[in-house]
N, C-alpha and C. Protein backbone atom coordinates (compact mmCIF):
# COMPACT_ATOMS: atom_id res chain seq x y z
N UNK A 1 124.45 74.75 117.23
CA UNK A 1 123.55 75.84 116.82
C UNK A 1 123.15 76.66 118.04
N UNK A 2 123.21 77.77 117.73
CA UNK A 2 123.00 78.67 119.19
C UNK A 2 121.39 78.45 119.39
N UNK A 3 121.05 79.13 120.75
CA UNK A 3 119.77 79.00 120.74
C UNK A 3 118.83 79.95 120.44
N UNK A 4 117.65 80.39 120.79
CA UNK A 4 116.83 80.98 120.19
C UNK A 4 117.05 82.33 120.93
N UNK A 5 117.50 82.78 122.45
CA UNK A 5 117.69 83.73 123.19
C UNK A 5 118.90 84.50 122.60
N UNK A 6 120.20 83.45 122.33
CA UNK A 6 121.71 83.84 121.80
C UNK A 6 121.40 84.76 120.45
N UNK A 7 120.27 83.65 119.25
CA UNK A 7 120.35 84.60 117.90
C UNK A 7 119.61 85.48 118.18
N UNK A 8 118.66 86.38 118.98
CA UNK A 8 118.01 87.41 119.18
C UNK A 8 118.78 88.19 120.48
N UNK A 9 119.48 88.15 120.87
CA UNK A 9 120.63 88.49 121.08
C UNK A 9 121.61 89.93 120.12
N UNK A 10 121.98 88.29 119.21
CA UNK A 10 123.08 88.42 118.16
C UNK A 10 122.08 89.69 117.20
N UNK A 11 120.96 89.40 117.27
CA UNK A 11 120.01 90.31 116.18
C UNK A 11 120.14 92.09 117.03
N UNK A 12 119.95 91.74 118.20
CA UNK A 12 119.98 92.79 118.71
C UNK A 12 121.54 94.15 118.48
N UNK A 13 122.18 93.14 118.70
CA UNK A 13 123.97 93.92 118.62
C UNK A 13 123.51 94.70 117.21
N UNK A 14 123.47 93.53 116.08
CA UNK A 14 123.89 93.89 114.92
C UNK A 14 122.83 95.36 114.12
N UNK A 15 121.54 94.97 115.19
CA UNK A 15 120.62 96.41 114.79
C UNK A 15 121.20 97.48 115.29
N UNK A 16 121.67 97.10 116.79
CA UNK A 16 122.83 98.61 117.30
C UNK A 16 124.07 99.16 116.26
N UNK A 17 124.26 98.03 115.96
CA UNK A 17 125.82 98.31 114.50
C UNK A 17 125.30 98.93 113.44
N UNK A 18 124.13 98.53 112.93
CA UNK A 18 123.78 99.21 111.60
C UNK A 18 123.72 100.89 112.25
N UNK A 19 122.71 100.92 113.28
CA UNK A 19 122.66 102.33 113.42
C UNK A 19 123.67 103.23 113.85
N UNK A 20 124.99 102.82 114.29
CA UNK A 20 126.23 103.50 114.05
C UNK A 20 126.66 103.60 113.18
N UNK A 21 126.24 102.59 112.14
CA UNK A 21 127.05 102.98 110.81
C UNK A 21 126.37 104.31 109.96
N UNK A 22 124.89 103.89 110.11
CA UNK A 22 124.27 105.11 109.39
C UNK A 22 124.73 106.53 110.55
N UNK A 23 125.13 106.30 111.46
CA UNK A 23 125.49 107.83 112.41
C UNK A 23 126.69 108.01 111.56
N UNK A 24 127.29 107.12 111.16
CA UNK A 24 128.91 107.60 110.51
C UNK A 24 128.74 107.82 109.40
N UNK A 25 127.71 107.16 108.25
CA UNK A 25 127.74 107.47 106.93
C UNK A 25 126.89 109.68 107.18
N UNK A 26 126.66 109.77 108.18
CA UNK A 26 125.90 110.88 108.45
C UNK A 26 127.21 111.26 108.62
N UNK A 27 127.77 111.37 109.43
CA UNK A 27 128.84 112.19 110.07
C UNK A 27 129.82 112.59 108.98
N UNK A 28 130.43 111.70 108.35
CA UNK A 28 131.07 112.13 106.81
C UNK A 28 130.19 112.60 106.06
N UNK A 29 128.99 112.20 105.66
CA UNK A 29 128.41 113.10 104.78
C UNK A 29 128.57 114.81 105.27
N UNK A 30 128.13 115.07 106.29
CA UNK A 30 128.34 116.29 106.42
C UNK A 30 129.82 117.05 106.68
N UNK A 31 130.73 116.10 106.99
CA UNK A 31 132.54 116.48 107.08
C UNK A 31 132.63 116.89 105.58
N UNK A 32 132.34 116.27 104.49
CA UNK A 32 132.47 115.72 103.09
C UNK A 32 132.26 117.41 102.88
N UNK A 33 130.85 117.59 103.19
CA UNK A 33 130.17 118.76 102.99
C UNK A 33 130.42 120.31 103.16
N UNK A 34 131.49 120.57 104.66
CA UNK A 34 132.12 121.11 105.06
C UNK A 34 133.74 121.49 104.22
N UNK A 35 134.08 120.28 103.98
CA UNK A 35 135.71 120.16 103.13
C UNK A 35 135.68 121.29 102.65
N UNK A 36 137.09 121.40 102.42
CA UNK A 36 137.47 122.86 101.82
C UNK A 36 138.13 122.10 100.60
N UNK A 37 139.09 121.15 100.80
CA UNK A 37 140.06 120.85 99.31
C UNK A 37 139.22 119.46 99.22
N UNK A 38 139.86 119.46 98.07
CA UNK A 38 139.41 118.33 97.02
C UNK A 38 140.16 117.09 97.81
N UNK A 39 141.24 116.76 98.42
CA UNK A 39 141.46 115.53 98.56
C UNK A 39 140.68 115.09 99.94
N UNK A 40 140.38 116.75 100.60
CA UNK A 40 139.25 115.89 102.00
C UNK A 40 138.25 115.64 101.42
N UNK A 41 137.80 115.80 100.34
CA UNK A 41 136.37 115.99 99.90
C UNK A 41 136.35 114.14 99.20
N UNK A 42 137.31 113.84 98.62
CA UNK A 42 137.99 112.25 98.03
C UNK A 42 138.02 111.71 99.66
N UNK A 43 138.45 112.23 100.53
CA UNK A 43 138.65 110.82 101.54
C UNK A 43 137.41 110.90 102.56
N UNK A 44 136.74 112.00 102.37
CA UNK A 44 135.17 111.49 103.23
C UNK A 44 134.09 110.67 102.20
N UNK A 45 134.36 111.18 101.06
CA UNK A 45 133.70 110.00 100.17
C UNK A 45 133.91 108.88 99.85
N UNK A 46 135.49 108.48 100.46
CA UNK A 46 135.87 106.93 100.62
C UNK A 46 134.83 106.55 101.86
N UNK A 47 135.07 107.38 102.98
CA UNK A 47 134.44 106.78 103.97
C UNK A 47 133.65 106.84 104.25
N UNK A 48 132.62 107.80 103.32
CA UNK A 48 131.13 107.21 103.41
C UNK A 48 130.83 106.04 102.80
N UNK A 49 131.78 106.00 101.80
CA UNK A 49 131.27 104.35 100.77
C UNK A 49 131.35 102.92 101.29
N UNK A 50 133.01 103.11 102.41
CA UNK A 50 133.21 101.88 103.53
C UNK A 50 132.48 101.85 104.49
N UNK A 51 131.46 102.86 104.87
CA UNK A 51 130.66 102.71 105.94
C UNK A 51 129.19 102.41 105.31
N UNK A 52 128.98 102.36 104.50
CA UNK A 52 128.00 102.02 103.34
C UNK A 52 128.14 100.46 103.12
N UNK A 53 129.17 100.06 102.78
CA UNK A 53 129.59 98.79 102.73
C UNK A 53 129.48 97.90 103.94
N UNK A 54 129.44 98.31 104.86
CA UNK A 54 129.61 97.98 106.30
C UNK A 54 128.65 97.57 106.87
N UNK A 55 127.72 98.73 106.75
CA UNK A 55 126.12 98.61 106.42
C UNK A 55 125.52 97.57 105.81
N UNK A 56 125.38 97.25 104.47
CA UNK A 56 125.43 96.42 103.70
C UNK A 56 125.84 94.72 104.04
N UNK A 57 126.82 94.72 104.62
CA UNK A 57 127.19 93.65 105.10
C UNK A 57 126.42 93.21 106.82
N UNK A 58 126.40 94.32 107.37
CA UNK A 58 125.39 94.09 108.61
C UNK A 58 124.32 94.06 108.41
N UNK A 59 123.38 94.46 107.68
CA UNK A 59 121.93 94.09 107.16
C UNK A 59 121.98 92.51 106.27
N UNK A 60 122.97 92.05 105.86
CA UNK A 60 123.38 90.80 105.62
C UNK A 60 122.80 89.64 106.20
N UNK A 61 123.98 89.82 107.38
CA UNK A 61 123.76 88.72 108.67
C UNK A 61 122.76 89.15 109.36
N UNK A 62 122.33 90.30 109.84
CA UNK A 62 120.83 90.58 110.72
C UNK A 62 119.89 89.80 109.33
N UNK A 63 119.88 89.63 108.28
CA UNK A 63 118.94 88.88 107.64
C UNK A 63 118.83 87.79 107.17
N UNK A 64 120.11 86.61 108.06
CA UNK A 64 120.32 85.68 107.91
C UNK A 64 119.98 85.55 109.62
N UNK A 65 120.54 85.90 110.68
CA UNK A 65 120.09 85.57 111.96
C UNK A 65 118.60 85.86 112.01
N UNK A 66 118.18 86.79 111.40
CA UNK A 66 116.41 86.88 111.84
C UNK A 66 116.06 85.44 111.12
N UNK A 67 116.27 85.04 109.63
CA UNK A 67 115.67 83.29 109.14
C UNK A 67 116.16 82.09 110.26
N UNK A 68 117.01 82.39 110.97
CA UNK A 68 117.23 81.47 112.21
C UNK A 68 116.35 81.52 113.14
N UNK A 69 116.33 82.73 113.47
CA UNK A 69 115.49 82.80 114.62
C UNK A 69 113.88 82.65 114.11
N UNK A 70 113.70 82.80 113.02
CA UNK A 70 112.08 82.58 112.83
C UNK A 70 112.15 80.88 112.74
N UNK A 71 113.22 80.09 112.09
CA UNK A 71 113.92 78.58 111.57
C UNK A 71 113.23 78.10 113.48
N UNK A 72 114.26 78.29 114.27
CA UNK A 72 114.42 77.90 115.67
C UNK A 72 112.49 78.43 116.14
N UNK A 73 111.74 79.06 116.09
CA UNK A 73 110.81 79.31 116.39
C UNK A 73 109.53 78.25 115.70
N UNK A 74 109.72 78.30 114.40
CA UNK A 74 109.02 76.89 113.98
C UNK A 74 108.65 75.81 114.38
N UNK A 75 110.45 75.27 114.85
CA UNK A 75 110.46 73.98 115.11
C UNK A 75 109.77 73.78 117.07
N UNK A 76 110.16 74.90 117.55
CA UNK A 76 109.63 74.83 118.70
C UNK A 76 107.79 74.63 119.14
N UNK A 77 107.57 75.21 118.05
CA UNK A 77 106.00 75.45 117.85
C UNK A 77 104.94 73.65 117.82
């Protein structure tokens, strides 16, 4: 089990990741927005949805490493 420095750490990365993802679900939203044809307008809305997903999955584990790190803080107490 890692320790209490490693999962706040690990918490740290994954808050940097979410907020690139929301810079990218931004960044296609407004490409999306810009499009001229219909199939750019279909493939920035794929990739806002995979960066949505992405998201989703990184707010995941940042909310499984933060119950560790509060878990590991308990027991130290």
């Amino acid at each position: 089990m890692p320790n209490l420095k490693d999962l706040e750490e690990v918490a740290e990365i994954i808050s940097i990741a979410i907020a690139r993802e929301q810079a990218s679900i931004k960044y296609y939203q407004n490409a999306y927005k810009k499009a001229t044809t219909e199939s750019a307008k279909q493939a920035f809305s794929l990739l806002v949805e995979q960066e949505k997903g992405h998201e989703a999955r990184l707010r995941a584990q940042l909310h499984e490493i933060k119950a560790a790190i509060e878990f590991e803080r308990m027991k130290s107490r």
